[in-house]
PDB file of N, CA and C in Angstrom:
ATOM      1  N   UNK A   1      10.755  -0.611  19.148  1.00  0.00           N
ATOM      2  CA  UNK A   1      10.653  -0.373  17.728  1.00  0.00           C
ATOM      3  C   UNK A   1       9.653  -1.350  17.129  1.00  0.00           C
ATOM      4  N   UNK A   2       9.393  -1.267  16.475  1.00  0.00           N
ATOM      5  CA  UNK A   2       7.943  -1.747  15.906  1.00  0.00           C
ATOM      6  C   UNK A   2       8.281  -2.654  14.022  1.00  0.00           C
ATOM      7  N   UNK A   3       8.079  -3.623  14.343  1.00  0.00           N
ATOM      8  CA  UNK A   3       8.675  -4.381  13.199  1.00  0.00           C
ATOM      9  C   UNK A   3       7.934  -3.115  11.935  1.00  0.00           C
ATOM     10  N   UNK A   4       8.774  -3.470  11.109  1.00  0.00           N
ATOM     11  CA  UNK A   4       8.650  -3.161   9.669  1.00  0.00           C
ATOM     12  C   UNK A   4       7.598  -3.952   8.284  1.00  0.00           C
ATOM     13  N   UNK A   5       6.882  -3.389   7.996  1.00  0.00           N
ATOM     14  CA  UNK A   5       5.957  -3.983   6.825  1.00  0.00           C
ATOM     15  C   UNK A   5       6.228  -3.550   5.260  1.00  0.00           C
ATOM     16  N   UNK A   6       6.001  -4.517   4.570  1.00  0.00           N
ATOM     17  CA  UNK A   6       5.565  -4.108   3.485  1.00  0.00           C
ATOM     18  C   UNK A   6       3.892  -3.974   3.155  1.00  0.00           C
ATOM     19  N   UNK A   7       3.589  -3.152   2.541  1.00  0.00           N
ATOM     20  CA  UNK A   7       2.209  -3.938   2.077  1.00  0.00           C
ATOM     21  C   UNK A   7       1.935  -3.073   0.926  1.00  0.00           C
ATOM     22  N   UNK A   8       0.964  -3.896   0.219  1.00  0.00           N
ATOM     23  CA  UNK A   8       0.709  -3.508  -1.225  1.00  0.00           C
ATOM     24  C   UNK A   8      -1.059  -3.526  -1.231  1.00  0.00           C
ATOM     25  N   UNK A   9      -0.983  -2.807  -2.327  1.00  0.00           N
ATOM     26  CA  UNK A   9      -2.094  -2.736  -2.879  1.00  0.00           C
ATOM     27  C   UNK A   9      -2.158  -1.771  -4.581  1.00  0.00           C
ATOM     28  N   UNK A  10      -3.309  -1.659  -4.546  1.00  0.00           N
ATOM     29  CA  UNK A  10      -3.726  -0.989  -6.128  1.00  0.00           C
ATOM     30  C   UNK A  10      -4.465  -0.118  -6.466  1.00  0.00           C
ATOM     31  N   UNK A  11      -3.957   0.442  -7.353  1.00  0.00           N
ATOM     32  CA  UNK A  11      -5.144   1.611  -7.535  1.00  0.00           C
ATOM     33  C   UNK A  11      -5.353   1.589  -9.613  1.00  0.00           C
ATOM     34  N   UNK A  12      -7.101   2.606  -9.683  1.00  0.00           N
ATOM     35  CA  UNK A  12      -7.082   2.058 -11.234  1.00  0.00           C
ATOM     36  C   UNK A  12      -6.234   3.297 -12.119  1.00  0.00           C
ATOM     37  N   UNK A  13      -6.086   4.408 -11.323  1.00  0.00           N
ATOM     38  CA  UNK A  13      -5.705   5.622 -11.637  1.00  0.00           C
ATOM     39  C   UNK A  13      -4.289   6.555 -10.947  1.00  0.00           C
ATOM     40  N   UNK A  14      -3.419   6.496 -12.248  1.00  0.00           N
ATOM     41  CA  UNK A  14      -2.448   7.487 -11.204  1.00  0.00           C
ATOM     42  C   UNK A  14      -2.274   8.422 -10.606  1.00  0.00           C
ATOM     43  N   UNK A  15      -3.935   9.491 -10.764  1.00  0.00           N
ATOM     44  CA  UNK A  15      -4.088  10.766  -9.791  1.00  0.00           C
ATOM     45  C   UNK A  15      -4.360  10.096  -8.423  1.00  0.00           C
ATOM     46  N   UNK A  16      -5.230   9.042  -8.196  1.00  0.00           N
ATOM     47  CA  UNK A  16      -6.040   8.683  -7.340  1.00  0.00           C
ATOM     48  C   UNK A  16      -4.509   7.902  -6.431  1.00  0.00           C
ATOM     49  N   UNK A  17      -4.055   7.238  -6.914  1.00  0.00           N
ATOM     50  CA  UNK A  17      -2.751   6.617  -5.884  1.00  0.00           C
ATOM     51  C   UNK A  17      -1.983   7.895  -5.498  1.00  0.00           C
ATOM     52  N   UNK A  18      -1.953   9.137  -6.397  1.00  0.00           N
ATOM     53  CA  UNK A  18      -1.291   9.821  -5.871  1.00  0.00           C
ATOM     54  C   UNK A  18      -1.620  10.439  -4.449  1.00  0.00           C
ATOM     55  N   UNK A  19      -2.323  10.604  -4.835  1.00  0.00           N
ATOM     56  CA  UNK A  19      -3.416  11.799  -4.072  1.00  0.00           C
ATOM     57  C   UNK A  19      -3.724  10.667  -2.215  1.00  0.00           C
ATOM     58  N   UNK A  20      -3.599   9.340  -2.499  1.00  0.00           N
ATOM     59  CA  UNK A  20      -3.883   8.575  -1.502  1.00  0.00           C
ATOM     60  C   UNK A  20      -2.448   8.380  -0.916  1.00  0.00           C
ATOM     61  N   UNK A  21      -1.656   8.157  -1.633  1.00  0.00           N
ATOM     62  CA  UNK A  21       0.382   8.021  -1.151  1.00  0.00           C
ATOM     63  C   UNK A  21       0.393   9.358   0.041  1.00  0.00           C
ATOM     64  N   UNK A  22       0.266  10.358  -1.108  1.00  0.00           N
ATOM     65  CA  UNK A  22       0.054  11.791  -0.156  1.00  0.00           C
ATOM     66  C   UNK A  22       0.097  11.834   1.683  1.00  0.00           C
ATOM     67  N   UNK A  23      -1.557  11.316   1.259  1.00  0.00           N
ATOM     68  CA  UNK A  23      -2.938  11.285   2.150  1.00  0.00           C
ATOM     69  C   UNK A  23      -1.822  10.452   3.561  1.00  0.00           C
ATOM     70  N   UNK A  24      -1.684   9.271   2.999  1.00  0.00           N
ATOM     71  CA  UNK A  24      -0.323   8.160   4.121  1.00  0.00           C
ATOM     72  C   UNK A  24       0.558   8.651   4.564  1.00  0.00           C
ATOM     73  N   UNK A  25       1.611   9.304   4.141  1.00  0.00           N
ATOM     74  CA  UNK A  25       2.625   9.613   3.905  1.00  0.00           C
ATOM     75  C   UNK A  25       2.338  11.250   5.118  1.00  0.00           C
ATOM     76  N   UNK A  26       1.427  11.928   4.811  1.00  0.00           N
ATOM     77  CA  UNK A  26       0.990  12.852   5.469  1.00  0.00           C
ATOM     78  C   UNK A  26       0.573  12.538   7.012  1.00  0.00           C
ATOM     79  N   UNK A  27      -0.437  11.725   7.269  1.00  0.00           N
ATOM     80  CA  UNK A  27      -0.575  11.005   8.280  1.00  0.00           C
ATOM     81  C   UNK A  27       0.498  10.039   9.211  1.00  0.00           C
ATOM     82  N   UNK A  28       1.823  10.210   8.271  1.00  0.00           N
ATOM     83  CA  UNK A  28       2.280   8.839   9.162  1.00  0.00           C
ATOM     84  C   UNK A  28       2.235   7.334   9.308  1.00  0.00           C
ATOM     85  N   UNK A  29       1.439   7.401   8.371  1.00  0.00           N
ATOM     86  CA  UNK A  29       1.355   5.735   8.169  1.00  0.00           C
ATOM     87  C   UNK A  29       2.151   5.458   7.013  1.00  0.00           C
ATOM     88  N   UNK A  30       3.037   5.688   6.608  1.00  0.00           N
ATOM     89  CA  UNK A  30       3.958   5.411   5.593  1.00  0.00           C
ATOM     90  C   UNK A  30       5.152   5.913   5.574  1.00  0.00           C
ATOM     91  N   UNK A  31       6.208   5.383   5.886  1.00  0.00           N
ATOM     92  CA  UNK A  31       7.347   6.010   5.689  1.00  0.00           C
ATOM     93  C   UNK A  31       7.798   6.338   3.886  1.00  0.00           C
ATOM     94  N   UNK A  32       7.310   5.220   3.299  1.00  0.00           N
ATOM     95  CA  UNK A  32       7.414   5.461   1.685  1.00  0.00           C
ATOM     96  C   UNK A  32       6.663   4.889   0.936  1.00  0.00           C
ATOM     97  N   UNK A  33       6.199   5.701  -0.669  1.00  0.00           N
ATOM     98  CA  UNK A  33       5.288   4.588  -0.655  1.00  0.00           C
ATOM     99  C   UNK A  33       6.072   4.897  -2.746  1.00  0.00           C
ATOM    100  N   UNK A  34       5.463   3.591  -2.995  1.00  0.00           N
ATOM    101  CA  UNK A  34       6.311   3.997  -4.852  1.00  0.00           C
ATOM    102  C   UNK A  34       5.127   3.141  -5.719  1.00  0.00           C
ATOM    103  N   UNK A  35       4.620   3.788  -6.605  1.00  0.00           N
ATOM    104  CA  UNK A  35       3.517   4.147  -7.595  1.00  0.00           C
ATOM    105  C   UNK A  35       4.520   3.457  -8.717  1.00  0.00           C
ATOM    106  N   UNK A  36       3.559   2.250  -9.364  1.00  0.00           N
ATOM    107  CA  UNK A  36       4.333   1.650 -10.443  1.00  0.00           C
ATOM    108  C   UNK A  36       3.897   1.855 -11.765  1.00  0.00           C
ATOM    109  N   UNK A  37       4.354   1.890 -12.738  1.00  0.00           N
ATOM    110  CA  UNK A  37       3.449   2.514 -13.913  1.00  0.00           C
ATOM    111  C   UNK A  37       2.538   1.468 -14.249  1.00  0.00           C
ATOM    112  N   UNK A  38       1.202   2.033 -14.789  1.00  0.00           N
ATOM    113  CA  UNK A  38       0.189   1.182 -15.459  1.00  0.00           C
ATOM    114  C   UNK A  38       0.588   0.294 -15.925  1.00  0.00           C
ATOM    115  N   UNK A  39      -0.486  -0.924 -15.544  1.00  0.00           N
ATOM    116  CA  UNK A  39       0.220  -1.987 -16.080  1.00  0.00           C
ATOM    117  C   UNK A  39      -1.332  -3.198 -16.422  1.00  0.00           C
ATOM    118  N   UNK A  40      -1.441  -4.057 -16.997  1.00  0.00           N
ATOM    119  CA  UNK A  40      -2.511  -4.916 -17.339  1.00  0.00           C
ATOM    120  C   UNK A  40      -2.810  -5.849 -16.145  1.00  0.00           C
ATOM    121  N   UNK A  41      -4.133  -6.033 -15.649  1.00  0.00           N
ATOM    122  CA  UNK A  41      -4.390  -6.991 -14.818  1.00  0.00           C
ATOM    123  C   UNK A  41      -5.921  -8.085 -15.445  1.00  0.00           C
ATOM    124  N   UNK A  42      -5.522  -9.375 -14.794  1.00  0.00           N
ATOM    125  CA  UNK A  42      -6.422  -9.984 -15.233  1.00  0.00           C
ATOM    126  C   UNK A  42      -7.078 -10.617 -13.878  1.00  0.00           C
ATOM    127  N   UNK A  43      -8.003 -10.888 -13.625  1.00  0.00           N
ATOM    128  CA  UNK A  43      -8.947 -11.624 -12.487  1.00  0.00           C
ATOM    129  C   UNK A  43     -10.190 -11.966 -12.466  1.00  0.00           C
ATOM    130  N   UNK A  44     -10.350 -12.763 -12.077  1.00  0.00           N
ATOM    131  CA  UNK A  44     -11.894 -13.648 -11.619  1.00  0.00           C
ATOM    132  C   UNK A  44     -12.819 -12.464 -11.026  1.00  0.00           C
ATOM    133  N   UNK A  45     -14.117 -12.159 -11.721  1.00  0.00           N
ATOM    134  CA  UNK A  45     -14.730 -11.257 -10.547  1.00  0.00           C
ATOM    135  C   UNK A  45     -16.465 -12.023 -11.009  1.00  0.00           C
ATOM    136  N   UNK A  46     -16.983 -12.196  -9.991  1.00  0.00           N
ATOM    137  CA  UNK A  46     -18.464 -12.444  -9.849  1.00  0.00           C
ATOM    138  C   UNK A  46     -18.575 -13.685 -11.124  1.00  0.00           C
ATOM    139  N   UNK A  47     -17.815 -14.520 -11.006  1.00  0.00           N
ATOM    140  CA  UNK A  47     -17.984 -15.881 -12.241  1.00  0.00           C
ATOM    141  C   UNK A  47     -17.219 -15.347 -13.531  1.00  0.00           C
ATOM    142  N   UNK A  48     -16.654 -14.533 -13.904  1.00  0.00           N
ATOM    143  CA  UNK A  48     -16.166 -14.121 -15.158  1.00  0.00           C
ATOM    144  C   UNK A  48     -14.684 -13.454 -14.832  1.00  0.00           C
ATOM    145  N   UNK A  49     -14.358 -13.966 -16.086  1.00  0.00           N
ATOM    146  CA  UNK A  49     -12.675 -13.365 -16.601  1.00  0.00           C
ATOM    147  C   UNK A  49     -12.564 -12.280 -16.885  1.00  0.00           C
ATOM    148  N   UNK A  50     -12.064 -11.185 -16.158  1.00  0.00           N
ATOM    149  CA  UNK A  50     -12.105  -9.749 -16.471  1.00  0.00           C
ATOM    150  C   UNK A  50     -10.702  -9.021 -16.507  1.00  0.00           C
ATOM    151  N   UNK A  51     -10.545  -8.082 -17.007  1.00  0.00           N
ATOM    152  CA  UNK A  51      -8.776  -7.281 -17.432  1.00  0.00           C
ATOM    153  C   UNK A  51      -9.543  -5.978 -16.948  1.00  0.00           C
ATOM    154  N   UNK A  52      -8.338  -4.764 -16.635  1.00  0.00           N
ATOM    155  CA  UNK A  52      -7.994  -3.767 -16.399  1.00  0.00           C
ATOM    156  C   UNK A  52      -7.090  -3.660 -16.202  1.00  0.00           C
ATOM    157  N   UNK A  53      -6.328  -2.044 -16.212  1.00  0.00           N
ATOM    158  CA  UNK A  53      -5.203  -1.465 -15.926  1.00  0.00           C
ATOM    159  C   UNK A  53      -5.040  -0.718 -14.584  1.00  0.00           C
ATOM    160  N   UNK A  54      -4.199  -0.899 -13.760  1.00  0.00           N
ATOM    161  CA  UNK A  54      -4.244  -0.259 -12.627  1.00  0.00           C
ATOM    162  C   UNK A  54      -2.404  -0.020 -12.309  1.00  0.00           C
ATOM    163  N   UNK A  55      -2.497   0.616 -10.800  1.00  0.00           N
ATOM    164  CA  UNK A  55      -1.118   1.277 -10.847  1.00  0.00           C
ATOM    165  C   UNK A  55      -0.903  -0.188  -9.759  1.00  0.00           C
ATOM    166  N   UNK A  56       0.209  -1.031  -9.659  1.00  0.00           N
ATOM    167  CA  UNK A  56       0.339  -1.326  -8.265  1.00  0.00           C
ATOM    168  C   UNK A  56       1.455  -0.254  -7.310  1.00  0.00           C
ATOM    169  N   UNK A  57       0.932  -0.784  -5.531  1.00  0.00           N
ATOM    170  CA  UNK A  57       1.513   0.521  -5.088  1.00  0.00           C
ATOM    171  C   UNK A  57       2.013  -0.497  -4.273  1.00  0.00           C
ATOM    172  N   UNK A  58       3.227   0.085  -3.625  1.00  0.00           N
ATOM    173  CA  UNK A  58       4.192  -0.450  -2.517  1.00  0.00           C
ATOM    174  C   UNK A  58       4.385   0.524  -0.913  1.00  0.00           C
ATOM    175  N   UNK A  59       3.835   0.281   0.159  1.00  0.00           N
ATOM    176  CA  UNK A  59       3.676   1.064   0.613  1.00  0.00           C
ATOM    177  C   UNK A  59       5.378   0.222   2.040  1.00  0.00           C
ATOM    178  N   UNK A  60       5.950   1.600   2.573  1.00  0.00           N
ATOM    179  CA  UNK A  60       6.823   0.906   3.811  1.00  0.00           C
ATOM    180  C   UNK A  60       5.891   1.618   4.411  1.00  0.00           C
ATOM    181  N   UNK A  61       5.958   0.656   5.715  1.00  0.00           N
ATOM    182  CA  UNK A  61       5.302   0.954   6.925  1.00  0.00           C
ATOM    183  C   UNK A  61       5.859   0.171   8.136  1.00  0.00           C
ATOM    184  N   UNK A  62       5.162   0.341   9.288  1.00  0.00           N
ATOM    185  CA  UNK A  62       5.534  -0.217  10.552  1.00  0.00           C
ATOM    186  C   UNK A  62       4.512  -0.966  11.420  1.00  0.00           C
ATOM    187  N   UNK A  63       4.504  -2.141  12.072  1.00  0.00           N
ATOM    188  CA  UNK A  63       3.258  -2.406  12.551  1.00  0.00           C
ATOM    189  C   UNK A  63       2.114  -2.397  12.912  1.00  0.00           C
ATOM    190  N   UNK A  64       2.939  -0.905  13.735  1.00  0.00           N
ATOM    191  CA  UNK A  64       2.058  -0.603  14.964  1.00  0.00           C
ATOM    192  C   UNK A  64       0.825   0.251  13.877  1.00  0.00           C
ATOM    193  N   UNK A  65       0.907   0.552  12.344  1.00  0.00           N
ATOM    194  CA  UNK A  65       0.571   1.384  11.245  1.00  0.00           C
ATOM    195  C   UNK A  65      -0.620   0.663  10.799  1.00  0.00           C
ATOM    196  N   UNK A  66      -0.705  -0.755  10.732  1.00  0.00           N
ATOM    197  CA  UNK A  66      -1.371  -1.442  10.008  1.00  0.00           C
ATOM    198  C   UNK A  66      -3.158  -1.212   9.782  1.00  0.00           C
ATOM    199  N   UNK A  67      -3.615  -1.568  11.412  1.00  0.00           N
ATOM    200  CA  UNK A  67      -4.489  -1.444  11.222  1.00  0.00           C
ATOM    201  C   UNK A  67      -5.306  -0.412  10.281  1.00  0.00           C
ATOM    202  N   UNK A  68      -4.735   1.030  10.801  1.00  0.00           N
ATOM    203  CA  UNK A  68      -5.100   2.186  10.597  1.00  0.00           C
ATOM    204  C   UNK A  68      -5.123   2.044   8.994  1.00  0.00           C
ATOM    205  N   UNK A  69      -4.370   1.737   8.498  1.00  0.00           N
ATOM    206  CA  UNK A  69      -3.175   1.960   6.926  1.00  0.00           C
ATOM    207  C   UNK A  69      -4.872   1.016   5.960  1.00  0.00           C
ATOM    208  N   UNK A  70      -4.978  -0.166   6.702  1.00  0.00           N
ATOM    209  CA  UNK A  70      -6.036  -0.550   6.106  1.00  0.00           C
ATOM    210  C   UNK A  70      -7.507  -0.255   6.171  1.00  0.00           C
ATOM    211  N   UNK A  71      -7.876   0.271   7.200  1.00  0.00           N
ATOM    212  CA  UNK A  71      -9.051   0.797   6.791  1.00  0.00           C
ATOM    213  C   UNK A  71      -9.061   2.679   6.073  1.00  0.00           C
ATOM    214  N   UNK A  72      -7.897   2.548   6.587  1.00  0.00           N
ATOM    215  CA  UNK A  72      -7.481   3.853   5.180  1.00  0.00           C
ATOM    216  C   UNK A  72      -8.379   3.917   3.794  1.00  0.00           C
ATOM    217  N   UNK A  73      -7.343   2.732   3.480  1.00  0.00           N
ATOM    218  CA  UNK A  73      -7.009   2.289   1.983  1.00  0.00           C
ATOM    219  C   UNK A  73      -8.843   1.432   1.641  1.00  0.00           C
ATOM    220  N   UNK A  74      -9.523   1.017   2.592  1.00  0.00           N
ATOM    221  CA  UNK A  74     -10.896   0.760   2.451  1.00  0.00           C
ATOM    222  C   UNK A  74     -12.035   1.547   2.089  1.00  0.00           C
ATOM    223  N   UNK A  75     -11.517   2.527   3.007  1.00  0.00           N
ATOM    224  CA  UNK A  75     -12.644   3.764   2.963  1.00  0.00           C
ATOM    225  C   UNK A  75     -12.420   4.408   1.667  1.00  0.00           C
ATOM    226  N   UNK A  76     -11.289   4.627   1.279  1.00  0.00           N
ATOM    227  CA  UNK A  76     -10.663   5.294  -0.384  1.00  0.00           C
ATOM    228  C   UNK A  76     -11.269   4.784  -1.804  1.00  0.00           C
ATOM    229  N   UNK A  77     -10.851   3.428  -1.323  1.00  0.00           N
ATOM    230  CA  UNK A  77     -11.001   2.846  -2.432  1.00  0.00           C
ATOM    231  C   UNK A  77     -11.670   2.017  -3.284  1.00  0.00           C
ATOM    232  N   UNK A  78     -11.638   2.486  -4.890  1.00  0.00           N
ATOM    233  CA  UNK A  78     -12.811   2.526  -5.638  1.00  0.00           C
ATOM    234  C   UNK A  78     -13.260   1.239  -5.839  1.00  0.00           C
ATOM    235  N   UNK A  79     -12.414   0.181  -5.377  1.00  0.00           N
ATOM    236  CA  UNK A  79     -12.761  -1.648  -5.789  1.00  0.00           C
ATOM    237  C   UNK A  79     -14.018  -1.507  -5.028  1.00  0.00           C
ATOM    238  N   UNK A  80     -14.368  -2.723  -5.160  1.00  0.00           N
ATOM    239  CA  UNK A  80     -15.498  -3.359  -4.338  1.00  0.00           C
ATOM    240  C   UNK A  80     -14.948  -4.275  -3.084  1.00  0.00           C
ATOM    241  N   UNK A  81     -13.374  -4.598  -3.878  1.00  0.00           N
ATOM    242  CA  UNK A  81     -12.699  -5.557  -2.366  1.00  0.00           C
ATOM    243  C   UNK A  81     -11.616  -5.012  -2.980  1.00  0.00           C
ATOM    244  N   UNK A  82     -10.583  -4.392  -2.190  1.00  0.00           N
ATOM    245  CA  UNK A  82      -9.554  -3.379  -2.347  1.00  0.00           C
ATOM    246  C   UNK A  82      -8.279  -4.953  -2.224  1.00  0.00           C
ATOM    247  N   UNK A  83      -7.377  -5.100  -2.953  1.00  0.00           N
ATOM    248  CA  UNK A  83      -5.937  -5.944  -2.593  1.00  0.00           C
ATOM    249  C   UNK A  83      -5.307  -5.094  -1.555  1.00  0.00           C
ATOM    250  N   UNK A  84      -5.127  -5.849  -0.326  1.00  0.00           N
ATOM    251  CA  UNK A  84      -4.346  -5.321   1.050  1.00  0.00           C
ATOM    252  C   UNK A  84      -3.626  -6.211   1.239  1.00  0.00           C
ATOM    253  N   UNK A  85      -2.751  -6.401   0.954  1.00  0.00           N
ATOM    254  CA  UNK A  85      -1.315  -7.611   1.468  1.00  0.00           C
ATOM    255  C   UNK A  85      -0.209  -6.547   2.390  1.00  0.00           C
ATOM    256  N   UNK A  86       0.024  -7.488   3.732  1.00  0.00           N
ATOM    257  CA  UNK A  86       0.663  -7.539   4.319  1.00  0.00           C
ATOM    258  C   UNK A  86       2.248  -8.473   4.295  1.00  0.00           C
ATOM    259  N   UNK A  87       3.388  -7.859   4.099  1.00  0.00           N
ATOM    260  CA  UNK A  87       4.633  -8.574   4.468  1.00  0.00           C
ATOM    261  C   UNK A  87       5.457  -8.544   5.417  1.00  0.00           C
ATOM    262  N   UNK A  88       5.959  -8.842   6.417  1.00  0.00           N
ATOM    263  CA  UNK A  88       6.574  -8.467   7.887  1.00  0.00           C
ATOM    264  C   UNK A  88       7.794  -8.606   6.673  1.00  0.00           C
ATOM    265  N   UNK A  89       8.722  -7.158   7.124  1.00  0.00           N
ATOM    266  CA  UNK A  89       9.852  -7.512   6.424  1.00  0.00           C
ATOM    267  C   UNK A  89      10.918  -8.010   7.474  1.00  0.00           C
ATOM    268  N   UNK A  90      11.792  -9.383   7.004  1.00  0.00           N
ATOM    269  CA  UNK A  90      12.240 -10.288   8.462  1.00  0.00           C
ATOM    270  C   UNK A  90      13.329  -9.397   8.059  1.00  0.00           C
ATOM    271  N   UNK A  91      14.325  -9.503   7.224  1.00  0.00           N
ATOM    272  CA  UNK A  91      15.738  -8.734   7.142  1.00  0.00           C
ATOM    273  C   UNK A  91      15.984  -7.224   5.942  1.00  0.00           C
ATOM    274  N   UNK A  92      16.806  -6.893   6.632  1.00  0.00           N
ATOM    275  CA  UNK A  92      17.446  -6.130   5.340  1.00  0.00           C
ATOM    276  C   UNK A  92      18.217  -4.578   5.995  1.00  0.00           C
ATOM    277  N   UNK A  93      18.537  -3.781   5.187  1.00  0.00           N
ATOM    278  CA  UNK A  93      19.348  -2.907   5.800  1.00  0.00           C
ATOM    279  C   UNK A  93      19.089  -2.279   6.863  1.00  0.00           C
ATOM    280  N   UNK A  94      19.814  -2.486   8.307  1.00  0.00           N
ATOM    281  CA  UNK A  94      19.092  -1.572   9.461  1.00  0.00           C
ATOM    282  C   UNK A  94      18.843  -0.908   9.461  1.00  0.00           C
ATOM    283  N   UNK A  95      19.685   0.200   8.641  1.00  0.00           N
ATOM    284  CA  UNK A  95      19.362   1.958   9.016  1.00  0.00           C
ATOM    285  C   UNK A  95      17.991   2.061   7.986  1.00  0.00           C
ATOM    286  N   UNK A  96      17.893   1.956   7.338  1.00  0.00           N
ATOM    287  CA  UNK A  96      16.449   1.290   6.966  1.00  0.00           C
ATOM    288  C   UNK A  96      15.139   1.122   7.368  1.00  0.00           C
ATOM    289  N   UNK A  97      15.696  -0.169   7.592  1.00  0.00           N
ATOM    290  CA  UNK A  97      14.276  -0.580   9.087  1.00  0.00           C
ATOM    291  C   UNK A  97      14.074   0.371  10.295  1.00  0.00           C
ATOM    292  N   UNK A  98      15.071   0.786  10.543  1.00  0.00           N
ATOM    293  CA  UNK A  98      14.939   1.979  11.612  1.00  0.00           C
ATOM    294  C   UNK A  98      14.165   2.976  10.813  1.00  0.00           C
ATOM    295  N   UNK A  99      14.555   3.544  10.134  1.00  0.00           N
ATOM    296  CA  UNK A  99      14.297   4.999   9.334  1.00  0.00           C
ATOM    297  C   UNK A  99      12.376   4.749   9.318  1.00  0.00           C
ATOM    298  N   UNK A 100      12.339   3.460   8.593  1.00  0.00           N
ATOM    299  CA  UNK A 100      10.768   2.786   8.208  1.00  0.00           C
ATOM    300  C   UNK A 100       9.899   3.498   9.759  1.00  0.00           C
ATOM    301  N   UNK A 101      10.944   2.796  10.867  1.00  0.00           N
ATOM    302  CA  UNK A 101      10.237   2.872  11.988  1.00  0.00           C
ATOM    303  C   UNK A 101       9.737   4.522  12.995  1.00  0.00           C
ATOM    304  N   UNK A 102      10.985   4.922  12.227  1.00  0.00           N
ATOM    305  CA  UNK A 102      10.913   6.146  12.915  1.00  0.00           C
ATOM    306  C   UNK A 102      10.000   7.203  11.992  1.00  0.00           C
ATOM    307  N   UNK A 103      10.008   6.805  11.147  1.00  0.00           N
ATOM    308  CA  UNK A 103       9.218   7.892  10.348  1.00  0.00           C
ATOM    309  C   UNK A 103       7.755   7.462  10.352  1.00  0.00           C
ATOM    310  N   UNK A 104       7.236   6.488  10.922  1.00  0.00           N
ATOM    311  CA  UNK A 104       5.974   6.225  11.046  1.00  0.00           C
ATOM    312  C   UNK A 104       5.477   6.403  12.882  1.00  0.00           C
ATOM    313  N   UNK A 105       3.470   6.993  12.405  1.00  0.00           N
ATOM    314  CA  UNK A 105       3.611   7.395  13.613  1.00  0.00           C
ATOM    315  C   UNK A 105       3.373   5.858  14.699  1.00  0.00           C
TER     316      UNK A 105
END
C-alpha cells in the first residue's frame, strides 16, 4: 500500500479547478479532491506586493501518484510557478487511508 498524501495547491478560477479536479480524479491520481471558495491572497512576486483571489484546492492522493499529480498540475496551470505542497499524511482513520490508497492508480 502506498502511503497517503495530502497536497495542495491553487487555482485563480472556479471553472478551471473544476475542470482540473475532474481531469485527477478521472485519471486516478486523486482519490478526492475539495475546491474552497474564493478567497483573497497576498504575495511577493518579481520585487512587489501583489493580491488576488484564487480557489485553494486540497487534493487526497497516494505516493506512488505524486510525481505524475505534479507535472499534471504544471502543465495546467495558469501561474508562472504553480503552489505544489506535499504532506505525507502520518495518521488518521484507516479505512480512509486505505480507501485514499485504493482508489488511486
Amino acid at each position: 500500500m502506498s502511503d497517503p498524501y495530502l497536497v495542495i495547491t491553487s487555482w485563480p478560477d472556479l471553472e478551471g479547478a473544476k475542470a482540473q479536479a475532474r481531469s485527477w480524479l478521472e485519471k486516478k491520481l486523486a482519490a478526492s479532491v475539495n475546491i474552497l471558495p474564493q478567497m483573497d491572497s497576498m504575495y511577493h512576486w518579481k520585487g512587489e506586493l501583489r493580491h488576488g483571489r484564487e480557489h485553494k484546492i486540497f487534493i487526497k492522493t497516494s505516493e506512488h501518484c505524486l510525481a505524475t499529480l505534479e507535472r499534471e498540475i504544471n502543465a495546467a496551470h495558469p501561474y508562472a510557478v504553480a503552489e505544489i505542497l506535499f504532506f505525507r499524511i502520518d495518521s488518521g482513520n484507516a479505512d480512509y487511508l486505505h480507501w485514499i490508497s485504493q482508489s488511486t492508480t
